[in-house]
C-alpha atoms as a PDB file:
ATOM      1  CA  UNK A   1     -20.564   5.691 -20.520  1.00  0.00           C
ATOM      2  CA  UNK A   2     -19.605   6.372 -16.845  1.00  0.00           C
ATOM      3  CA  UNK A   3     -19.111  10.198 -15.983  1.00  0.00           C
ATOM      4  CA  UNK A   4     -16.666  10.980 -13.053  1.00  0.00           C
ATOM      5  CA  UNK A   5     -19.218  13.142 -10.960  1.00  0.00           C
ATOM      6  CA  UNK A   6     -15.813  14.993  -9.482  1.00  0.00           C
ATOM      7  CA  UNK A   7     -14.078  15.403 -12.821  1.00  0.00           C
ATOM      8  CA  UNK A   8     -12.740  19.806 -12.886  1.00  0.00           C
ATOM      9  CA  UNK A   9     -10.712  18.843 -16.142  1.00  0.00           C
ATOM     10  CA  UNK A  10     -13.722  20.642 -18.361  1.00  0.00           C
ATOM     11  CA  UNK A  11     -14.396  24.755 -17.199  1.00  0.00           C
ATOM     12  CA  UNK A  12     -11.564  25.373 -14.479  1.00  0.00           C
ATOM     13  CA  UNK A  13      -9.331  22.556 -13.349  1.00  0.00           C
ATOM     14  CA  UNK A  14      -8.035  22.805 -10.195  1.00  0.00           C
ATOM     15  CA  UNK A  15      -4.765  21.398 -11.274  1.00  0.00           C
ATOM     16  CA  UNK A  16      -4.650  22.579 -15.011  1.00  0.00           C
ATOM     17  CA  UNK A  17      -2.707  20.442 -17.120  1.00  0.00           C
ATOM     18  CA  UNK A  18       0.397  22.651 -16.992  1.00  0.00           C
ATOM     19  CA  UNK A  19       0.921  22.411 -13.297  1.00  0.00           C
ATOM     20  CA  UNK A  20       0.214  18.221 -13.920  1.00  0.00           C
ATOM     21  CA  UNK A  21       3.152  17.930 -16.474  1.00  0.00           C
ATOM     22  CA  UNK A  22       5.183  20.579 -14.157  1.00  0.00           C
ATOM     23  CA  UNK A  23       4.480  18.130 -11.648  1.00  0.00           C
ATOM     24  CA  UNK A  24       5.004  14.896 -13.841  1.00  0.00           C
ATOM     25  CA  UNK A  25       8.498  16.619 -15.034  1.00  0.00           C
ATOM     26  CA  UNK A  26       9.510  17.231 -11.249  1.00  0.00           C
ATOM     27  CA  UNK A  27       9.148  13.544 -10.308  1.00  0.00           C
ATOM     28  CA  UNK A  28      10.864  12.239 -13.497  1.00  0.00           C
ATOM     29  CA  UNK A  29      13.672  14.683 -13.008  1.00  0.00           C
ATOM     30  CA  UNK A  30      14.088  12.818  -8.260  1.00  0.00           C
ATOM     31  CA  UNK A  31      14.369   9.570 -10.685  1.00  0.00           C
ATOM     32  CA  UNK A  32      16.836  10.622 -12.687  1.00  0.00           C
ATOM     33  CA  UNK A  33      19.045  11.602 -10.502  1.00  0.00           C
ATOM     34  CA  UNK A  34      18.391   9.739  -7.255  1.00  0.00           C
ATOM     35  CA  UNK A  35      17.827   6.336  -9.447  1.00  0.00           C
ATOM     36  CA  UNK A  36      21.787   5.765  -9.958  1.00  0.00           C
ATOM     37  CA  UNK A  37      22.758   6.669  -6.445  1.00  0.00           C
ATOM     38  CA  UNK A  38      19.780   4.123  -5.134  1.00  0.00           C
ATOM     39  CA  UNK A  39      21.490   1.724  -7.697  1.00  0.00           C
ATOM     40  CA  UNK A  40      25.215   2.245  -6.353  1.00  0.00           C
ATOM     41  CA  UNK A  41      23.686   2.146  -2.351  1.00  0.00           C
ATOM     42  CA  UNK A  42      22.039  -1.486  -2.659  1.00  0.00           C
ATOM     43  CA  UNK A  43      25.028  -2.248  -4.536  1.00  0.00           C
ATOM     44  CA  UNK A  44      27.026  -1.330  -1.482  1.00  0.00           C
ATOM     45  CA  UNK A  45      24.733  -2.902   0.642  1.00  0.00           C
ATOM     46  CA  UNK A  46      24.396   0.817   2.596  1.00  0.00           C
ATOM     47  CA  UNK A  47      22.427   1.066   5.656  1.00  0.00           C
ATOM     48  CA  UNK A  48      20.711   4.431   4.324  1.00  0.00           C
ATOM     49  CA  UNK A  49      19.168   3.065   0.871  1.00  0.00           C
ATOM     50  CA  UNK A  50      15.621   2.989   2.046  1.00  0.00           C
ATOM     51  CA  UNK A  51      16.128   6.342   2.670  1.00  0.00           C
ATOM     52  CA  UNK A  52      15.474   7.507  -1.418  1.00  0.00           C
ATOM     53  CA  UNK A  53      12.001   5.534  -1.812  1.00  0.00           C
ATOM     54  CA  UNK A  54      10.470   7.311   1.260  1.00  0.00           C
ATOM     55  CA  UNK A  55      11.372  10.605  -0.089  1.00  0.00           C
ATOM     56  CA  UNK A  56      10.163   9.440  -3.713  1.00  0.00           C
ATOM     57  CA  UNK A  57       7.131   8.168  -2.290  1.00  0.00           C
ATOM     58  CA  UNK A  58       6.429  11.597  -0.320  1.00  0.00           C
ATOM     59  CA  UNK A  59       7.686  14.011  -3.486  1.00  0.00           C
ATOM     60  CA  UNK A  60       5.219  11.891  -5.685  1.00  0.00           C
ATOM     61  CA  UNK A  61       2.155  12.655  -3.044  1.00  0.00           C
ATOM     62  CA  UNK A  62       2.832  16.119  -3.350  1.00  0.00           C
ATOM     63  CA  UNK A  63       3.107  15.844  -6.975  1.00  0.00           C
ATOM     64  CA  UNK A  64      -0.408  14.341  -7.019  1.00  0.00           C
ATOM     65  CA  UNK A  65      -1.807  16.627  -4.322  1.00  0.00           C
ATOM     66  CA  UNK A  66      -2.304  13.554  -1.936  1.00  0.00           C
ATOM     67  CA  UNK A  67      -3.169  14.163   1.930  1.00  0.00           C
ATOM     68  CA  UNK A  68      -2.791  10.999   3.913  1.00  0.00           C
ATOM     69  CA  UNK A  69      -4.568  10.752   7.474  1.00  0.00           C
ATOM     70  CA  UNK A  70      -3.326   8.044   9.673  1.00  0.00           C
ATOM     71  CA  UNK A  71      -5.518   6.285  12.666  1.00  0.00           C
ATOM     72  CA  UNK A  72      -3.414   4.478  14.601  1.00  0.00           C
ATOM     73  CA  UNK A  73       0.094   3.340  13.674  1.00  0.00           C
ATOM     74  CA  UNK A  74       2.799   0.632  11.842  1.00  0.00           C
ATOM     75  CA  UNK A  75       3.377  -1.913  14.417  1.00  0.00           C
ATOM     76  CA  UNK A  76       7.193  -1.918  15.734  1.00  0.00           C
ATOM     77  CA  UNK A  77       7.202  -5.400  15.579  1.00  0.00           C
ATOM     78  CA  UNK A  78       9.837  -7.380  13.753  1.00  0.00           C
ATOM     79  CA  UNK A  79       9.177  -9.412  11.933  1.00  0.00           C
ATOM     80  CA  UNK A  80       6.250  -7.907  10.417  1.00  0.00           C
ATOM     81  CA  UNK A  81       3.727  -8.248   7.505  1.00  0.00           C
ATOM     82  CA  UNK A  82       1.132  -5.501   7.149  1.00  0.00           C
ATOM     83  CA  UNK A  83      -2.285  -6.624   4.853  1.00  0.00           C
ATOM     84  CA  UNK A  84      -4.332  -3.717   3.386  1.00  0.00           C
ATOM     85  CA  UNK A  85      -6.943  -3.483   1.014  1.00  0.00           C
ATOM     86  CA  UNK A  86      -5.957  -2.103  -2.312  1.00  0.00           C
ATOM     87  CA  UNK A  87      -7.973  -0.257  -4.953  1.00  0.00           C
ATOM     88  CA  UNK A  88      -4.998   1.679  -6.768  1.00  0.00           C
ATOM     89  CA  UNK A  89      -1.077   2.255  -7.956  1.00  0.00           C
ATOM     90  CA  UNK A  90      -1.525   4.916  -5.572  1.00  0.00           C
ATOM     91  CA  UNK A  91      -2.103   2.898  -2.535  1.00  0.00           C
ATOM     92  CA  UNK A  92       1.641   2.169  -2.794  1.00  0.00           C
ATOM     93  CA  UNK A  93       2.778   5.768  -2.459  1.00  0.00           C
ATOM     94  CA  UNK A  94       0.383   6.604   0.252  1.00  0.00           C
ATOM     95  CA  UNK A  95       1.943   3.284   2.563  1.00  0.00           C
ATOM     96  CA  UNK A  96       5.622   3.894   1.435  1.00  0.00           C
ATOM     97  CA  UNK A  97       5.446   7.708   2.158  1.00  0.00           C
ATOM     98  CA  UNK A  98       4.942   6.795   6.192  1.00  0.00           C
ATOM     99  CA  UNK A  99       7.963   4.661   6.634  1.00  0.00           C
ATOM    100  CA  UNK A 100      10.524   2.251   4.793  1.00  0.00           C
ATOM    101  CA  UNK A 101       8.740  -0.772   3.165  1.00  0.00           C
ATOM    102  CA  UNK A 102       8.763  -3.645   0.889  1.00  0.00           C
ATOM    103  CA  UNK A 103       6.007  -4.229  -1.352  1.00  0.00           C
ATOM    104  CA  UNK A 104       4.794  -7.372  -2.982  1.00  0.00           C
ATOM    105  CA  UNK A 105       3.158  -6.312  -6.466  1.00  0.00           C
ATOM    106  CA  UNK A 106       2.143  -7.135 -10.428  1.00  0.00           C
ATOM    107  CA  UNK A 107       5.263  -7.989 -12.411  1.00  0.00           C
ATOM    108  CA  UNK A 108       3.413  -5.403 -14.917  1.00  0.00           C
ATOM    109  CA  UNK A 109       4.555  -2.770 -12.726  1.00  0.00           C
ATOM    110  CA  UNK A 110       7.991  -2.960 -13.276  1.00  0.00           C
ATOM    111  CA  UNK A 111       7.346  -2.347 -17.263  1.00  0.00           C
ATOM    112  CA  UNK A 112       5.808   1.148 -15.994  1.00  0.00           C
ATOM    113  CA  UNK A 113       8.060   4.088 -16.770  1.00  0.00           C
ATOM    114  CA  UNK A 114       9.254   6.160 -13.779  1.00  0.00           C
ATOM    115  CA  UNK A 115       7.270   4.171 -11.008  1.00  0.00           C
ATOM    116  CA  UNK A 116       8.573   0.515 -12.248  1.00  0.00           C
ATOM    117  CA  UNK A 117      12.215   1.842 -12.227  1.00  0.00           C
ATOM    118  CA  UNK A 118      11.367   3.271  -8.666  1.00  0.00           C
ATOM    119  CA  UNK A 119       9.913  -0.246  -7.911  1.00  0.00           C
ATOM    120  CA  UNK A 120      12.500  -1.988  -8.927  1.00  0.00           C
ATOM    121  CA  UNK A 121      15.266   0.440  -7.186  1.00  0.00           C
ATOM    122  CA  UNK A 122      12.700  -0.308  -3.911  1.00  0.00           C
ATOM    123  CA  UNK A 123      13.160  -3.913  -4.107  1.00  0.00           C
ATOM    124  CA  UNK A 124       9.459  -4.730  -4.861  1.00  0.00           C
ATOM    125  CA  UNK A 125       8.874  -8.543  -4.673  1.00  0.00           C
ATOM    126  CA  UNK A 126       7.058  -8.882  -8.172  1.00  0.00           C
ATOM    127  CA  UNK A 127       4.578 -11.308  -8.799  1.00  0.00           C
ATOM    128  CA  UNK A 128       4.536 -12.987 -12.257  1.00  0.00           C
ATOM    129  CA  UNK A 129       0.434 -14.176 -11.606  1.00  0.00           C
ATOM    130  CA  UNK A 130       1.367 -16.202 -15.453  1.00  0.00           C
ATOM    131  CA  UNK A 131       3.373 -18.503 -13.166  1.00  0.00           C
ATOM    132  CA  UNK A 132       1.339 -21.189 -11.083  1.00  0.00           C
ATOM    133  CA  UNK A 133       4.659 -21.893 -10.117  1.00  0.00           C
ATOM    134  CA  UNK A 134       6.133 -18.322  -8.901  1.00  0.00           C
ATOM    135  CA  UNK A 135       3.878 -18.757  -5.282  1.00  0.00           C
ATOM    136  CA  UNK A 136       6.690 -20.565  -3.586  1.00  0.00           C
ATOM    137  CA  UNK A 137       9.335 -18.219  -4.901  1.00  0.00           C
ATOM    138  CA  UNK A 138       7.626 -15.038  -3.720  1.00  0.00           C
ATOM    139  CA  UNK A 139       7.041 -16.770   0.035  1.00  0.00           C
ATOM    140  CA  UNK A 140      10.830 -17.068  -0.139  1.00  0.00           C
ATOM    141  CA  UNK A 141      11.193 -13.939  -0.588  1.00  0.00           C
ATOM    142  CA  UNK A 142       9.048 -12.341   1.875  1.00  0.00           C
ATOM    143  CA  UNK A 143      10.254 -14.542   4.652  1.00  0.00           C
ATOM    144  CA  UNK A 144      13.847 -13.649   3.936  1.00  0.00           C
ATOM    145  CA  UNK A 145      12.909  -9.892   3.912  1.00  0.00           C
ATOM    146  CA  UNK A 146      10.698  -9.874   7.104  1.00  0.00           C
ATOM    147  CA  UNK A 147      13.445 -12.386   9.131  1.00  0.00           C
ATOM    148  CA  UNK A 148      15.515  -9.300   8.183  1.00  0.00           C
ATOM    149  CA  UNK A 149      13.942  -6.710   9.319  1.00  0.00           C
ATOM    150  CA  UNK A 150      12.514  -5.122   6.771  1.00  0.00           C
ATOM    151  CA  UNK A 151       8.509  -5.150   7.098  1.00  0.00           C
ATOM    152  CA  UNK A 152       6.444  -6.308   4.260  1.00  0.00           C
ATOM    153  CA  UNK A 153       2.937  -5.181   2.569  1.00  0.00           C
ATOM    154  CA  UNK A 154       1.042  -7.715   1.256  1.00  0.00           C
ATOM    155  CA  UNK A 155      -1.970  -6.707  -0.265  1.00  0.00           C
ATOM    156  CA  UNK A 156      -3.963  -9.695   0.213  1.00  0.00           C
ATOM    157  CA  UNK A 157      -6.480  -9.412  -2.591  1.00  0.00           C
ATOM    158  CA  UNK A 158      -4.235 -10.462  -5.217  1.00  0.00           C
ATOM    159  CA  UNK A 159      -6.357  -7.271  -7.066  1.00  0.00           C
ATOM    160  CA  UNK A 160      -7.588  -3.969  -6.685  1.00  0.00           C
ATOM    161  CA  UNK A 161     -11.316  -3.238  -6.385  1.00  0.00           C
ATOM    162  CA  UNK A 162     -13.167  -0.049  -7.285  1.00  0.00           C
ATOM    163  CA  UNK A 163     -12.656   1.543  -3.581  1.00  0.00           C
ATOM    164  CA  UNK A 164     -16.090   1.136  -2.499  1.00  0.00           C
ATOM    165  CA  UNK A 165     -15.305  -2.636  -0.675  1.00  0.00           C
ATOM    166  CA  UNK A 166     -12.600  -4.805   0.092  1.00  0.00           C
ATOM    167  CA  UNK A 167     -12.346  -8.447  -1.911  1.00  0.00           C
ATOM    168  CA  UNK A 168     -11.807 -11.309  -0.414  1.00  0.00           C
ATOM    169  CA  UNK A 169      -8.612 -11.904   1.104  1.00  0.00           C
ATOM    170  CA  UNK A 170      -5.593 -14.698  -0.427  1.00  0.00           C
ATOM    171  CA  UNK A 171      -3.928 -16.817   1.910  1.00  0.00           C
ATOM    172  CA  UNK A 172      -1.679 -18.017  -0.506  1.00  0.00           C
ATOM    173  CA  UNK A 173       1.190 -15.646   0.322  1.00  0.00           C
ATOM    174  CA  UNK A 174       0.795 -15.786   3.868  1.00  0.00           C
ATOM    175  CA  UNK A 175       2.714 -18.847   4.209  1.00  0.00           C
ATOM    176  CA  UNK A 176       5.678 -16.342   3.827  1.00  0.00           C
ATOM    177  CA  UNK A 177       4.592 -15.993   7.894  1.00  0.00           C
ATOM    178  CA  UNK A 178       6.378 -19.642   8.220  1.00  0.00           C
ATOM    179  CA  UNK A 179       9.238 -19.261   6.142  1.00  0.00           C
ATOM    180  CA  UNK A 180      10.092 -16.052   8.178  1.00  0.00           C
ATOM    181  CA  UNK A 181       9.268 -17.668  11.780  1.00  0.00           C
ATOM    182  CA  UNK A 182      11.818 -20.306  11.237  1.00  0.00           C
ATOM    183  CA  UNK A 183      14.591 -18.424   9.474  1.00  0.00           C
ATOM    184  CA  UNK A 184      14.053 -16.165  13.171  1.00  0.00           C
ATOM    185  CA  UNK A 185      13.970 -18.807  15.274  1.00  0.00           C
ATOM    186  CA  UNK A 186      11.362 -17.508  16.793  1.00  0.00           C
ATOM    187  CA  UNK A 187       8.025 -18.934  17.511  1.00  0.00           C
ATOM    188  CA  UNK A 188       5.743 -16.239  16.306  1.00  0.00           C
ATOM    189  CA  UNK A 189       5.951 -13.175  14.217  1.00  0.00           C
ATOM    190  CA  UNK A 190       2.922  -9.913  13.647  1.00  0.00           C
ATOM    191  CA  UNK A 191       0.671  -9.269  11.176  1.00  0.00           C
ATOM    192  CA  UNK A 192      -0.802  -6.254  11.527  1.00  0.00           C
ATOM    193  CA  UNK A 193      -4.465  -5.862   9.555  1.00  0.00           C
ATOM    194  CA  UNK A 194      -4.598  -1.814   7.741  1.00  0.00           C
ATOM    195  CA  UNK A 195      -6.971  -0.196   5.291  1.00  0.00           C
ATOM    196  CA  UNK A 196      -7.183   2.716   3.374  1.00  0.00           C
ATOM    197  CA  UNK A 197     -10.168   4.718   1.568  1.00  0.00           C
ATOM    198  CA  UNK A 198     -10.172   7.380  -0.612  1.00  0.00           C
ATOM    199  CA  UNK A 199     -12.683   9.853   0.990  1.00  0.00           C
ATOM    200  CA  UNK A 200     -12.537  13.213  -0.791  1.00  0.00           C
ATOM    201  CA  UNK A 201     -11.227  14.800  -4.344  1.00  0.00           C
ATOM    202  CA  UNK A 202     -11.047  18.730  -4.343  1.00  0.00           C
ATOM    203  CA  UNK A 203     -12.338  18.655  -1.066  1.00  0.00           C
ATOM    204  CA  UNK A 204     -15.357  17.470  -1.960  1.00  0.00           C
ATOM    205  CA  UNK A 205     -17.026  14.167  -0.826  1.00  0.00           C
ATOM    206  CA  UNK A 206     -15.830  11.077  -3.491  1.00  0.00           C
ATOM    207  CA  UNK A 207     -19.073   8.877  -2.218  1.00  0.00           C
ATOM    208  CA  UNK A 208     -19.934   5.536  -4.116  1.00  0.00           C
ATOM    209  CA  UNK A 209     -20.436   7.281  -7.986  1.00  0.00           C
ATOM    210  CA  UNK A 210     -16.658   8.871  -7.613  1.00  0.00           C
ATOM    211  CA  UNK A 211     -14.536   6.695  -5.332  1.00  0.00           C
ATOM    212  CA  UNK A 212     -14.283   4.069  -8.745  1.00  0.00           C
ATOM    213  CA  UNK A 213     -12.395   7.219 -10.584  1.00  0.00           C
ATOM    214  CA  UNK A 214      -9.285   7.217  -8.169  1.00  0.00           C
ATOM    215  CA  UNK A 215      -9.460   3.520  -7.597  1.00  0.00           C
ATOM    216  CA  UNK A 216      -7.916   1.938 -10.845  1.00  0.00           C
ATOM    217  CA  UNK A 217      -8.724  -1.477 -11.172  1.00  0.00           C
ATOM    218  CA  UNK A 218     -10.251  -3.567 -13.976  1.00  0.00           C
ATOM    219  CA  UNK A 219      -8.707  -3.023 -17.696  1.00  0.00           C
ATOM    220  CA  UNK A 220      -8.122   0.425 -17.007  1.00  0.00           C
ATOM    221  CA  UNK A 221      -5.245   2.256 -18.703  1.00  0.00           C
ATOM    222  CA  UNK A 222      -2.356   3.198 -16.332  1.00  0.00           C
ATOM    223  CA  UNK A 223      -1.609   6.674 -18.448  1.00  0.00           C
ATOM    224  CA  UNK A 224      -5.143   8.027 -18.738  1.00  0.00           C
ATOM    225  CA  UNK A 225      -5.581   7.251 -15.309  1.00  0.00           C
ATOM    226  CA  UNK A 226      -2.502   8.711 -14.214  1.00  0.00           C
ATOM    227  CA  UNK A 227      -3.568  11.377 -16.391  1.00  0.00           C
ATOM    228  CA  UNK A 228      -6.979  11.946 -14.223  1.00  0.00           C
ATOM    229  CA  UNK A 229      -5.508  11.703 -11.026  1.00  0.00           C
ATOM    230  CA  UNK A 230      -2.958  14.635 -11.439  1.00  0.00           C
ATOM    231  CA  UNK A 231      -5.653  17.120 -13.364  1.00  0.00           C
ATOM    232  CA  UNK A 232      -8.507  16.665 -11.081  1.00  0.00           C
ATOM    233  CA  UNK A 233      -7.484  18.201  -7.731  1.00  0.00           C
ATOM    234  CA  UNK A 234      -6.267  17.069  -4.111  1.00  0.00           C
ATOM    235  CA  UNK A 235      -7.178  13.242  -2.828  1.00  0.00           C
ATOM    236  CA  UNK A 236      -7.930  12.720   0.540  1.00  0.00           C
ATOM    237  CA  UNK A 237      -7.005   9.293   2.310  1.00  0.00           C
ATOM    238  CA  UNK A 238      -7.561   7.965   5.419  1.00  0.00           C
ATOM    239  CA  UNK A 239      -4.960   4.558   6.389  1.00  0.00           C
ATOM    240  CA  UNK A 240      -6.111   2.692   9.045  1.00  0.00           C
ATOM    241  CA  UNK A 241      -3.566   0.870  10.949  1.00  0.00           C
ATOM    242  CA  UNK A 242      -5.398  -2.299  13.224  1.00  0.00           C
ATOM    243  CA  UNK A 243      -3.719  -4.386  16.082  1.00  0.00           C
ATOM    244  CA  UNK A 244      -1.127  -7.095  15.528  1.00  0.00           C
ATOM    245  CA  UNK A 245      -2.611 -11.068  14.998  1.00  0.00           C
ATOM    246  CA  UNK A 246      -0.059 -13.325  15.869  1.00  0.00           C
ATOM    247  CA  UNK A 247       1.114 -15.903  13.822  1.00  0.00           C
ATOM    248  CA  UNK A 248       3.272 -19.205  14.646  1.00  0.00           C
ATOM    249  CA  UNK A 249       3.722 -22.412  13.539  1.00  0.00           C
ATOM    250  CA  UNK A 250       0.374 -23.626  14.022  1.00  0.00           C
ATOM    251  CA  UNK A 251      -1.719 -21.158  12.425  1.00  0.00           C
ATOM    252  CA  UNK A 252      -3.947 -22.228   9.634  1.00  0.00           C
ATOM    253  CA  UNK A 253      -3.241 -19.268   7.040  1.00  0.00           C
ATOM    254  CA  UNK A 254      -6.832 -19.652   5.737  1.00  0.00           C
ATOM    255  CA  UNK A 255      -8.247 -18.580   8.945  1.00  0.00           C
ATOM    256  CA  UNK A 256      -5.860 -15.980   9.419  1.00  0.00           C
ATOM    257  CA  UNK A 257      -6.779 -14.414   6.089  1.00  0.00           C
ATOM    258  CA  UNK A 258     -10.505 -14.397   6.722  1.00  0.00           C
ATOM    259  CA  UNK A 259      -9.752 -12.264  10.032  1.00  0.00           C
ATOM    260  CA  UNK A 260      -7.569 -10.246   8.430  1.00  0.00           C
ATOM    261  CA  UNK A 261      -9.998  -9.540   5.220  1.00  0.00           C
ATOM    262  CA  UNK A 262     -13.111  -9.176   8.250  1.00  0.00           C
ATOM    263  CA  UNK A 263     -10.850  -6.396  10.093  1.00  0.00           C
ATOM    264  CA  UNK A 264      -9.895  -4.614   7.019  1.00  0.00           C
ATOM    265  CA  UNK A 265     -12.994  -4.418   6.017  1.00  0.00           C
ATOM    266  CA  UNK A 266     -14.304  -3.054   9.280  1.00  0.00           C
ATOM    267  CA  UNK A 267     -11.655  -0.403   8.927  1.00  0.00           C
ATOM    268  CA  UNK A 268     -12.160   0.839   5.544  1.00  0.00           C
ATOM    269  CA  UNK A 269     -16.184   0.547   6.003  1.00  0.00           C
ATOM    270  CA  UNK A 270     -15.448   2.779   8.898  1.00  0.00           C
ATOM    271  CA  UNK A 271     -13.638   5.421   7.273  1.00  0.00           C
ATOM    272  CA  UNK A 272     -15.857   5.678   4.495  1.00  0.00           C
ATOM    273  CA  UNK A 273     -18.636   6.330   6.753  1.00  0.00           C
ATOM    274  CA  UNK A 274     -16.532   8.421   8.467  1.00  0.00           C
ATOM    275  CA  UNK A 275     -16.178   6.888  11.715  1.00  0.00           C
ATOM    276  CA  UNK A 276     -12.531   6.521  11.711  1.00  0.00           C
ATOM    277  CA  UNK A 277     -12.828   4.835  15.520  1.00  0.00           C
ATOM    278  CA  UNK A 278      -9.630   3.039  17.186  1.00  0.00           C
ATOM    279  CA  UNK A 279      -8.925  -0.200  15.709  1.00  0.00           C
ATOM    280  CA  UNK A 280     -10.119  -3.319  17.743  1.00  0.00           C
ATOM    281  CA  UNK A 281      -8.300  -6.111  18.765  1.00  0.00           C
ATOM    282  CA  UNK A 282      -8.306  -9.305  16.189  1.00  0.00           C
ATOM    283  CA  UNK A 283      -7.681 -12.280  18.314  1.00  0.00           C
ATOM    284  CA  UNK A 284      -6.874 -16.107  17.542  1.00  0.00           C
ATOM    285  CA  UNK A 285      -6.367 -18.921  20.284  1.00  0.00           C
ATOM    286  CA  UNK A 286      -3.812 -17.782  22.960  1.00  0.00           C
ATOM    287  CA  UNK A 287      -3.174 -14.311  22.122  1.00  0.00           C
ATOM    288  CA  UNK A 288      -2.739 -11.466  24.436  1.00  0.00           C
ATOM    289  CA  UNK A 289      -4.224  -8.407  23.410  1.00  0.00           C
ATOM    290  CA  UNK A 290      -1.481  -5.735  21.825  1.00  0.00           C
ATOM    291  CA  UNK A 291      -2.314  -1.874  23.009  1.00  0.00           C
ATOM    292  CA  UNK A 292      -4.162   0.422  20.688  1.00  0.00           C
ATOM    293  CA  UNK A 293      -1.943   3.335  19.420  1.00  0.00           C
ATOM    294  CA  UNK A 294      -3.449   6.712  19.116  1.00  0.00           C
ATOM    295  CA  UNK A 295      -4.169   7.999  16.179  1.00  0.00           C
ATOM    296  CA  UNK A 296      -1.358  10.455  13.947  1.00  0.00           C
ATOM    297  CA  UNK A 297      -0.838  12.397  11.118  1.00  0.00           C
ATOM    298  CA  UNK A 298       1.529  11.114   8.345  1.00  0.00           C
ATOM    299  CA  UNK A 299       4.055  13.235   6.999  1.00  0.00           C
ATOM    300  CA  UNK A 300       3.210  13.167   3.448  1.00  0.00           C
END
């Protein structure tokens, strides 16, 4: 059997399992209360509802003792689909802590207590991957959200890996790029590549034995792991943010996901290693080259 090499919860946690529930109890209790007046502001269609997940998302980073290190930044383009890697739940609160976002996720996750109510309450676009048929459905629903406004994270695996590389990239879903071009009128949208690697637990270095321990991926159980992740110290993440491919009508969304996957990948091999070095430019026929934003610290 595996041993987490980082694992404090034998001798002297850092975060003994008091402070964990403490922290557990905290969160549950921002649900509680904030979940009915979420409910009642999309009911009322108010302009400020995004405003609770953000604040959810950066309560439960602090709950988890999460830093989050940003290199470059969210593109400010609308419409706009962002495509990470993914390796964990916690992915999710490390993206939506840095600015309001839709997610496209596991229909599992709304069955989860605390985060699938939040989920829900977030307008997640759920996936039911039992339905062959649910594909066209989801696109729907991602082009309606990003002709709105609202910009989208796709993570294009379809899966989460064990942190260590990124998995090949779906193109399925990105044919939500067309839906939301021509509900625009517009003849292009962005998609913006991003990564993110876990680099440190406890401040000390995760490398390619402990990285699998934060990731959670496989069969693994959501409460044990949940379980590890608040008893076993501070995370460090890095999120890399790369520049905008364009997208129009003609785009052949098999292409585009193999230059998205190859510039994530670049990204999160780079932060592991440490690197961390502006993104580069990912470039299909006839596009201009978007500026490189210099690189920030999130809020979380």
């Amino acid at each position: 059997m595996l041993s987490d090499p980082n694992d404090t919860s034998h001798g002297r946690p850092v975060k003994r399992p008091v402070r964990a529930l403490a922290a557990t109890l905290a969160v549950a209790l921002f649900v509680a209360i904030a979940g009915p007046v979420q409910f009642l502001m999309l009911k009322l269609r108010a302009s400020s509802a995004p405003a609770l997940p953000l604040l959810f998302h950066r309560l439960a980073l602090r709950a988890i003792g999460m830093r989050v290190t940003v290199i470059g930044a969210p593109s400010a383009a609308r419409p706009l689909l962002i495509t990470p890697n993914h390796s964990s739940w916690i992915d999710i609160l490390a993206f939506g802590s840095l600015m309001p976002l839709s997610f496209v996720a596991k229909s599992e996750i709304a069955t989860w207590p605390v985060f699938g109510w939040m989920s829900t309450l977030q307008r997640t676009i759920f996936v039911d991957r039992s339905r062959k048929t649910a594909t066209a459905a989801v696109n729907r629903e991602m082009a309606e959200r990003m002709a709105s406004g609202e910009p989208v994270v796709l993570f294009a695996e379809g899966t989460s890996s064990d942190g260590n590389r990124v998995l090949p990239f779906r193109s399925a879903l990105l044919g939500a790029t067309q839906g939301a071009i021509l509900s625009t009128g517009g003849g292009s949208m962005a998609v913006q590549p991003a990564s993110i690697a876990y680099l440190r637990r406890n401040g000390l270095p995760l490398g390619r034995g402990g990285r699998p321990f934060v990731a959670w991926y496989g069969d693994m159980e959501f409460a044990s792991h949940l379980w590890s992740i608040l008893t076993n110290g501070a995370i460090d993440v890095v999120i890399t943010f790369g520049d905008t491919v364009t997208a129009d009508a003609t785009t052949d969304r098999k292409r585009l996901a193999r230059d998205l996957e190859r510039e994530s990948r670049r990204m999160t091999a780079d932060a592991l290693r440490g690197r961390a070095a502006a993104p580069r430019q990912v470039k299909l026929p006839d596009e201009q080259p978007a500026p490189v934003a210099e690189p920030q610290a999130s809020p979380a």
